[in-house]
N, C-alpha and C. Protein backbone atom coordinates (compact mmCIF):
# COMPACT_ATOMS: atom_id res chain seq x y z
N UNK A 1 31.22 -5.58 -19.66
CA UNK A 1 29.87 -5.94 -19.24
C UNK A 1 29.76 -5.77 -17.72
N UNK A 2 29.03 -4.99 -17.60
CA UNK A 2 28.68 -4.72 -15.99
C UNK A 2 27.63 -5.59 -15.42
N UNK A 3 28.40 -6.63 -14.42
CA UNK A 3 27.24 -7.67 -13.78
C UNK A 3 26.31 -7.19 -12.54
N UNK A 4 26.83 -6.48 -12.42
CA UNK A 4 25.85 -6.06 -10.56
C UNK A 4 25.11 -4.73 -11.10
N UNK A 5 23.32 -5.63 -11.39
CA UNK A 5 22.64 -4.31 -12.49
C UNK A 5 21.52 -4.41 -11.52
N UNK A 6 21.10 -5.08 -10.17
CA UNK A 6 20.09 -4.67 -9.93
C UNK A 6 20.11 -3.95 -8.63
N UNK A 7 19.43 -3.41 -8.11
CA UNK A 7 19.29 -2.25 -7.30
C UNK A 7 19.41 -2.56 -5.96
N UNK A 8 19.78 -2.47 -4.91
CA UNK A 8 19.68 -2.94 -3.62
C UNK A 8 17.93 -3.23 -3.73
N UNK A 9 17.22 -1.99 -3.65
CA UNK A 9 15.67 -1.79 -3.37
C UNK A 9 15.37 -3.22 -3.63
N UNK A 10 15.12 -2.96 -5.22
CA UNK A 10 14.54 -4.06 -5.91
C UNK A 10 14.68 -5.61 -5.56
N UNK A 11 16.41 -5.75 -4.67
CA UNK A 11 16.27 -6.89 -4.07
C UNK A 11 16.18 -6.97 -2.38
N UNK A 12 16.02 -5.73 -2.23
CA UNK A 12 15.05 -5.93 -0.70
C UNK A 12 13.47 -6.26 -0.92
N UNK A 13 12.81 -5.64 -2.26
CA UNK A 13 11.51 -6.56 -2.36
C UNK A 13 11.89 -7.56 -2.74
N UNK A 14 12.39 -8.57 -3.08
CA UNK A 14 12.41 -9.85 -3.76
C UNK A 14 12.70 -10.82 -2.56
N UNK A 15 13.69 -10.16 -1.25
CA UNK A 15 13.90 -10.65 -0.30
C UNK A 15 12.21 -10.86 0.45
N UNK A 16 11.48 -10.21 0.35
CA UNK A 16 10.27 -10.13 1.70
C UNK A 16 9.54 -10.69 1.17
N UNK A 17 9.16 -10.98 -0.60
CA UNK A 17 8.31 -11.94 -1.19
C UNK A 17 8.92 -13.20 -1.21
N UNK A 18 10.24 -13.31 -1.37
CA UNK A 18 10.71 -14.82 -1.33
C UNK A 18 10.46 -15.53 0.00
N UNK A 19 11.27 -15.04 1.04
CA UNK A 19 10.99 -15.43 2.53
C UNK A 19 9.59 -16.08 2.83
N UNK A 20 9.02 -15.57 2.94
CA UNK A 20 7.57 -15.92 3.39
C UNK A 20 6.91 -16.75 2.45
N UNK A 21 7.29 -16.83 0.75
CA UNK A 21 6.81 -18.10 -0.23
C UNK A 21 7.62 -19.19 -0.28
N UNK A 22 8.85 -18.85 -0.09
CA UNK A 22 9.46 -20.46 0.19
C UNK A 22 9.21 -21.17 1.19
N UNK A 23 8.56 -20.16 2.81
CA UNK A 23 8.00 -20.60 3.87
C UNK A 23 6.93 -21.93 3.59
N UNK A 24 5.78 -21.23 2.66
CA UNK A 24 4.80 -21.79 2.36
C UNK A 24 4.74 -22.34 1.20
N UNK A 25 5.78 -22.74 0.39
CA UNK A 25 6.32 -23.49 -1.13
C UNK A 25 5.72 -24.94 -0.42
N UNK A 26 6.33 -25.54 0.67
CA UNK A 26 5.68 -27.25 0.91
C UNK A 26 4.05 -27.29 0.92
N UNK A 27 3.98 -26.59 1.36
CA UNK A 27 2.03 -26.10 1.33
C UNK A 27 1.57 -26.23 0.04
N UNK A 28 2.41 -25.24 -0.69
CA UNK A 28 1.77 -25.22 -1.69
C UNK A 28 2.08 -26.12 -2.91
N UNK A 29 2.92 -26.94 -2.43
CA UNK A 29 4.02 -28.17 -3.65
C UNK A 29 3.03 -29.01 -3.24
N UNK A 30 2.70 -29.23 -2.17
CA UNK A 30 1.62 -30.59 -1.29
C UNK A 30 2.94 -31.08 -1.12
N UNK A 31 3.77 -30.86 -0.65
CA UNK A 31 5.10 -32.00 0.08
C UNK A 31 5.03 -32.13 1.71
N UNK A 32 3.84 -32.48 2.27
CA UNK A 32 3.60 -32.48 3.49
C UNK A 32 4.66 -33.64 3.58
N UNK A 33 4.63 -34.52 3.23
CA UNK A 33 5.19 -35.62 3.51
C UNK A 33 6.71 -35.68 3.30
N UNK A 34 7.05 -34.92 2.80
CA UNK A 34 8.39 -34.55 1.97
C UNK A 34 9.58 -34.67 3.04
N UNK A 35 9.58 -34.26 4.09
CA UNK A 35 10.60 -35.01 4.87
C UNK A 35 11.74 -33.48 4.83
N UNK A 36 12.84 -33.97 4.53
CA UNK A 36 13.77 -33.03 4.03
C UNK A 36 13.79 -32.03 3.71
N UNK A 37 13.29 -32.59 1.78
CA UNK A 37 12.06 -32.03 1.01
C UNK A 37 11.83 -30.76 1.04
N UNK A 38 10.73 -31.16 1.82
CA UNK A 38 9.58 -29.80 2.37
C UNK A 38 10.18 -28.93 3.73
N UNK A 39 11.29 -29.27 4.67
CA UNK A 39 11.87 -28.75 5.46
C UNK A 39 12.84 -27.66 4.80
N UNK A 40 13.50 -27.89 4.01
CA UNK A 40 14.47 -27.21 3.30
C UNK A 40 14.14 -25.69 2.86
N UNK A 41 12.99 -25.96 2.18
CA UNK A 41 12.21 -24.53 2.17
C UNK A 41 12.05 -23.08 3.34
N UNK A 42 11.69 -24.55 3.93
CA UNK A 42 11.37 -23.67 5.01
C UNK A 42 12.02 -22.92 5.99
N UNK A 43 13.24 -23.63 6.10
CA UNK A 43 14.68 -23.09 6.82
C UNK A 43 15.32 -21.87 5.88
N UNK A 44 15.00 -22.15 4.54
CA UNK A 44 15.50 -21.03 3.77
C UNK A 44 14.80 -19.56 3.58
N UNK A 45 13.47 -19.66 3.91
CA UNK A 45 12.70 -18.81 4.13
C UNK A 45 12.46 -17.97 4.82
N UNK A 46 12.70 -18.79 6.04
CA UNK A 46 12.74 -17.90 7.53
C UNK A 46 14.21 -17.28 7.65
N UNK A 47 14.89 -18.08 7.45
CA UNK A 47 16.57 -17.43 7.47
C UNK A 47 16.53 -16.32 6.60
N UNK A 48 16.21 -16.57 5.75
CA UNK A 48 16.41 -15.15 4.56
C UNK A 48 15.42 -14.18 4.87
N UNK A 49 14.52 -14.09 5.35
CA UNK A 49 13.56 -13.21 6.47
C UNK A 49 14.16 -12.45 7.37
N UNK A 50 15.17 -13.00 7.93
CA UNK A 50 15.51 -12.58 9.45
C UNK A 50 16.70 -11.72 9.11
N UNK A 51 17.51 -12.67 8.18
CA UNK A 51 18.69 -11.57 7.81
C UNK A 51 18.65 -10.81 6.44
N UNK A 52 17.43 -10.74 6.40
CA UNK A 52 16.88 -9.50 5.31
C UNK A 52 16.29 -8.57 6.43
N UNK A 53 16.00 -8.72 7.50
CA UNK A 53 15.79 -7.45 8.21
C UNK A 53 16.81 -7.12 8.67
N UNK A 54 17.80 -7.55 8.81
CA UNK A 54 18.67 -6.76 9.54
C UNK A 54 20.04 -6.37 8.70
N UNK A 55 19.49 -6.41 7.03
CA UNK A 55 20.61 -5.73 6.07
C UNK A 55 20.54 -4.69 5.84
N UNK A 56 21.66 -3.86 5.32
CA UNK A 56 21.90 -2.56 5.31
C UNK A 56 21.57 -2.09 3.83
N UNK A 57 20.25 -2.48 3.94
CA UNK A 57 19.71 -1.85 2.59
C UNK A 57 18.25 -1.11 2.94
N UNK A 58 18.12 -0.45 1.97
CA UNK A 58 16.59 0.78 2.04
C UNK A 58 15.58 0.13 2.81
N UNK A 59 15.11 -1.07 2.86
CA UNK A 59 14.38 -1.79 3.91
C UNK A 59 14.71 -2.68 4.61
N UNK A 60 15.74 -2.30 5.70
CA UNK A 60 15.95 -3.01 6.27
C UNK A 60 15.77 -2.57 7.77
N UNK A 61 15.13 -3.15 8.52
CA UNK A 61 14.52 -2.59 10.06
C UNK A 61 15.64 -2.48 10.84
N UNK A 62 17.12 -3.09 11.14
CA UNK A 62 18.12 -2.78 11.71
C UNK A 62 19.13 -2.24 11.21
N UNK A 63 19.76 -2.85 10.31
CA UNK A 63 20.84 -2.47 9.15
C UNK A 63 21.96 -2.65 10.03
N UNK A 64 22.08 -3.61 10.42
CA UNK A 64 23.62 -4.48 10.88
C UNK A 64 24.23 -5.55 9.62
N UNK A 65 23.63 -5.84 9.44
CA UNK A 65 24.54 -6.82 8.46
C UNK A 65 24.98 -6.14 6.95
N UNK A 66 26.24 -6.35 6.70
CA UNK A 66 26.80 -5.65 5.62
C UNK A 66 26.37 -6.12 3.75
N UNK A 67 25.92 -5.56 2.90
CA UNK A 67 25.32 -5.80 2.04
C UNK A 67 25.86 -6.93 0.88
N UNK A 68 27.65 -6.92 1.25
CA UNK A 68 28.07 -8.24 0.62
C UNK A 68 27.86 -9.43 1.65
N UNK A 69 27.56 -9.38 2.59
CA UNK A 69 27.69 -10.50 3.63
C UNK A 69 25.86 -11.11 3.26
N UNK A 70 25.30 -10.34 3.10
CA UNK A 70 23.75 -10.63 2.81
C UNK A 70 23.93 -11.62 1.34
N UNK A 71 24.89 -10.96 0.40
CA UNK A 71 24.67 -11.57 -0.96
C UNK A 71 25.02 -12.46 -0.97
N UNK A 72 26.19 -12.64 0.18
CA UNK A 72 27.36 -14.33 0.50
C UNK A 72 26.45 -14.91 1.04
N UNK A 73 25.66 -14.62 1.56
CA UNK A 73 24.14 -15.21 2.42
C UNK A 73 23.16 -16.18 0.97
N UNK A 74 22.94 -15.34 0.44
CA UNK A 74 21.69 -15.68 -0.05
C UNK A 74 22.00 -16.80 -1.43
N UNK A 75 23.88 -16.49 -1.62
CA UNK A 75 24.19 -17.38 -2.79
C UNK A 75 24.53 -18.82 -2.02
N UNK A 76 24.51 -19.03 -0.75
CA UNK A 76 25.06 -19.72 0.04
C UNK A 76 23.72 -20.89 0.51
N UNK A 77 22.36 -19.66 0.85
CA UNK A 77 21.20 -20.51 0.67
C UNK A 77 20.87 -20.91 -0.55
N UNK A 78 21.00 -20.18 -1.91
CA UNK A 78 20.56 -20.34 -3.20
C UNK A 78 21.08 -22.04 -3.49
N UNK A 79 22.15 -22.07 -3.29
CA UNK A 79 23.13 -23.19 -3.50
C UNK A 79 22.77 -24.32 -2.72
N UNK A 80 22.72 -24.52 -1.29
CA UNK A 80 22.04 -25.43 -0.75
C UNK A 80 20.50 -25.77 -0.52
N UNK A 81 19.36 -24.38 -1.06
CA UNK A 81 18.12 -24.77 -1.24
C UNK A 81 18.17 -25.96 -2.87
N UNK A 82 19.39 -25.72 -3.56
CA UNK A 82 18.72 -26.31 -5.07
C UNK A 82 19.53 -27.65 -4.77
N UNK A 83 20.67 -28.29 -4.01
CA UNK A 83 20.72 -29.38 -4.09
C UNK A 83 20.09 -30.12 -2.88
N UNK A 84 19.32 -29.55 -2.05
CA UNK A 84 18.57 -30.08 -0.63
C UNK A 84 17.98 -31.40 -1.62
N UNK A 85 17.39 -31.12 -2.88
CA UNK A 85 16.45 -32.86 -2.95
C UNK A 85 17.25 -34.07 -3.40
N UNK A 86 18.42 -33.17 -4.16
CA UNK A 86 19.74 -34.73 -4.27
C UNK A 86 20.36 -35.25 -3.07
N UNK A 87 20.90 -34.18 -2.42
CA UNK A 87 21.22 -34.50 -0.71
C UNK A 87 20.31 -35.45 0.00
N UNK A 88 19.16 -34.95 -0.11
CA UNK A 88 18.33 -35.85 1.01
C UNK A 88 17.40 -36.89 0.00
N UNK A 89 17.52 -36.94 -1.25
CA UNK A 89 17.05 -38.09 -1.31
C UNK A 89 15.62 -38.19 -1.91
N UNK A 90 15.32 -36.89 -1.39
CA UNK A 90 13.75 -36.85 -2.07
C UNK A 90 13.60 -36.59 -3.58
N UNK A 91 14.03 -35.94 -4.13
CA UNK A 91 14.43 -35.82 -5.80
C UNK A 91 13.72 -37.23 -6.36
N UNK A 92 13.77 -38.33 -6.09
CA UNK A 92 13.88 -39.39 -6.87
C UNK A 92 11.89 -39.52 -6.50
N UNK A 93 11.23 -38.85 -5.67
CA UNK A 93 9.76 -39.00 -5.90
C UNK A 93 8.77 -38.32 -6.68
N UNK A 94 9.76 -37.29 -8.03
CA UNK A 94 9.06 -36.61 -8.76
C UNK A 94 9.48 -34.99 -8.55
N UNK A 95 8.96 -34.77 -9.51
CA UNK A 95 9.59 -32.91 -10.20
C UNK A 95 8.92 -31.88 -9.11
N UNK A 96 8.35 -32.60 -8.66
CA UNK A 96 7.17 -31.35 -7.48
C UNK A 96 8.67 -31.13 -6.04
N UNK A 97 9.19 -31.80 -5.82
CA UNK A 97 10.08 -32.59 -5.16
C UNK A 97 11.60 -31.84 -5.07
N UNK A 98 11.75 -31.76 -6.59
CA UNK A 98 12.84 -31.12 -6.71
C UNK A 98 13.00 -29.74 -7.81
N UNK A 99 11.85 -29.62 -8.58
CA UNK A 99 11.87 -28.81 -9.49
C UNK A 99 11.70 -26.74 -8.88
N UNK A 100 10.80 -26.86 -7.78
CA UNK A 100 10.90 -25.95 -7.08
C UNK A 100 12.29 -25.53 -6.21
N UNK A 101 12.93 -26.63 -6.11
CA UNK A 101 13.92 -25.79 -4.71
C UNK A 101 15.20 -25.46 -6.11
N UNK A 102 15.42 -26.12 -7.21
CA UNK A 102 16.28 -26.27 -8.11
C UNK A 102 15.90 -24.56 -8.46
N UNK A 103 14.86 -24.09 -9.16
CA UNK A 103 14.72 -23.20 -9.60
C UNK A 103 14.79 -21.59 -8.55
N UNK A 104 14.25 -22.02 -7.42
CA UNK A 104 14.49 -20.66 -6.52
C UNK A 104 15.88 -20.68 -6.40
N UNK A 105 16.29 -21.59 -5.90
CA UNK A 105 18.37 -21.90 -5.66
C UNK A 105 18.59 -21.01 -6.65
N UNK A 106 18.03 -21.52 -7.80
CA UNK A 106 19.36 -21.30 -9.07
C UNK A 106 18.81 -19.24 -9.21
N UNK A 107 17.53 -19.08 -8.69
CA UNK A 107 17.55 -17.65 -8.64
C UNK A 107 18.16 -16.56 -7.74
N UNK A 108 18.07 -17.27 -6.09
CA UNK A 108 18.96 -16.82 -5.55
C UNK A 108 20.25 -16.36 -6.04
N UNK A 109 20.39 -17.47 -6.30
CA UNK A 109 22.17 -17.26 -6.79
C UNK A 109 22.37 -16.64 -7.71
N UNK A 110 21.49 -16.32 -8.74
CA UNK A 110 21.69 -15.07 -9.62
C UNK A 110 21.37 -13.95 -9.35
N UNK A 111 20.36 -13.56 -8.18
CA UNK A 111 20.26 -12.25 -7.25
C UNK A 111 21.55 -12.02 -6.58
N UNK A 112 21.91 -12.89 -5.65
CA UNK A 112 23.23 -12.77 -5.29
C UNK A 112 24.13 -12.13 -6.18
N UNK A 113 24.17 -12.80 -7.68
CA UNK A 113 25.44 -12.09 -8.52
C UNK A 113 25.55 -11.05 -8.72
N UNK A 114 24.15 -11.02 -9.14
CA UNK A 114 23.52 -9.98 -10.01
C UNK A 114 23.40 -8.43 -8.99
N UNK A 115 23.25 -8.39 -7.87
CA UNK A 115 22.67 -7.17 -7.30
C UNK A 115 23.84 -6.20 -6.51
N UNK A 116 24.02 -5.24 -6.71
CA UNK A 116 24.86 -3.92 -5.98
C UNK A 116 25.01 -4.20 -4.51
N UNK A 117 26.59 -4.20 -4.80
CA UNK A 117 27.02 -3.86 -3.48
C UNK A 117 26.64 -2.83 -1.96
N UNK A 118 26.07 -1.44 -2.47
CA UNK A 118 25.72 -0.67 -2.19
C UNK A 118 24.72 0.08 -2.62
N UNK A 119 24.05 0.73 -1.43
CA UNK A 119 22.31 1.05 -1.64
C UNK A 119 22.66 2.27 -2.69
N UNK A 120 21.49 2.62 -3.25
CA UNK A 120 21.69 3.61 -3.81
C UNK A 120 21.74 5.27 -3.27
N UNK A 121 20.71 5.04 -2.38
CA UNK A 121 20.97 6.20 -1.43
C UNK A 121 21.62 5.54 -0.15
N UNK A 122 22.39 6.07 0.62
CA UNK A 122 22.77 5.93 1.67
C UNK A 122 21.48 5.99 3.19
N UNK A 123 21.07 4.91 3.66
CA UNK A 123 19.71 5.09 4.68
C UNK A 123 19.83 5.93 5.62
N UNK A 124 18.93 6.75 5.93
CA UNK A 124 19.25 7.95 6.84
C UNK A 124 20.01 7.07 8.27
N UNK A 125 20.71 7.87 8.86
CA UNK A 125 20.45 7.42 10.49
C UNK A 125 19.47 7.93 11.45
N UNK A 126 19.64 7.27 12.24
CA UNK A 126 17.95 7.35 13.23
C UNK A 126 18.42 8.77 13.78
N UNK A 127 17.46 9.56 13.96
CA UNK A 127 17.94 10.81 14.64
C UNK A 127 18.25 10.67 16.40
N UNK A 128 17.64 9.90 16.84
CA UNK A 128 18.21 9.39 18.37
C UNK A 128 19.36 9.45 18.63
N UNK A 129 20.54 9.02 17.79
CA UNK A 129 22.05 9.34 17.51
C UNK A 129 22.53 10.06 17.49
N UNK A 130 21.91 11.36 16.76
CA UNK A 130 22.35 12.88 16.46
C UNK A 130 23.46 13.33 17.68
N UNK A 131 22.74 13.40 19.11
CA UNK A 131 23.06 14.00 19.33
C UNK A 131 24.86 13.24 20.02
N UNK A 132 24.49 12.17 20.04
CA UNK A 132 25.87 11.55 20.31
C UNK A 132 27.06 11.86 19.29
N UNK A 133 26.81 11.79 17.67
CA UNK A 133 27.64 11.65 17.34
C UNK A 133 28.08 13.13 16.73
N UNK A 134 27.19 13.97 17.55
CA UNK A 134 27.59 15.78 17.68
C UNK A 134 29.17 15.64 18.52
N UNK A 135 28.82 14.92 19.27
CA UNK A 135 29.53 14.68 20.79
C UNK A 135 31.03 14.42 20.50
N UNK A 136 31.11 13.26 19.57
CA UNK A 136 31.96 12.19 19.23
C UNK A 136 32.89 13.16 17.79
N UNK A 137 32.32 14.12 17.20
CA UNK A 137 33.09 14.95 16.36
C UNK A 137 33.54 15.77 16.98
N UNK A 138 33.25 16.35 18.32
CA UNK A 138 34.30 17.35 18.85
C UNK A 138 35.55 16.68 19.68
């Protein structure tokens, strides 16, 4: 059984829609008040934003960070977005509370499992380089 079935691509979109909705998940949970809570999201959102631009996959605007280091990333947020409401406590004021960060966590972490080491095409390099690394083969 082959576990790593989904595509880099496919989870570079999942990266740029998640980021920016877990941003706005407390907004939209109404956990203004949420404390922790509603912070948790939000640290996971923006983080996974920032180092989704700079992974070495088909959309990624820098491509410094290495594509298992992204997945150790995201199983690492997956894992601490889904126990943030037992940790801090908020869990115990209802499912709005904890039922959201439980379920993105637990998806992360199956994107993480689930997705290829390596892009499918290799991303061009910037042609600005060319001529250096003409340089660097002789």
């Amino acid at each position: 059984m082959k576990l790593r079935v989904i595509p880099t691509q496919v989870h570079a979109v999942a990266d740029y829609v998640t980021g920016p909705a877990l941003a706005a998940a407390p907004e939209l949970f109404r956990m203004r008040d949420g404390g922790p809570s509603a912070l948790a999201p939000r640290i996971a959102g923006a983080g996974a934003t920032a180092y989704s631009a700079v992974t070495d996959y088909e959309l990624g605007v820098r491509r410094w960070l290495p594509m298992k280091a992204h997945l150790a990333l995201d199983a690492a947020s997956g894992v601490a977005l889904a126990a943030a409401p037992w940790l801090f406590g908020s869990a115990r004021q209802g499912k709005r509370y904890w039922l959201p960060h439980a379920l993105v966590g637990a998806t992360e972490l199956a994107f993480a499992v689930a997705t290829k080491t390596q892009p499918g095409r290799q991303p061009e390099r910037p042609a600005r380089f060319a001529r250096l690394r003409r340089r660097l083969r002789r």
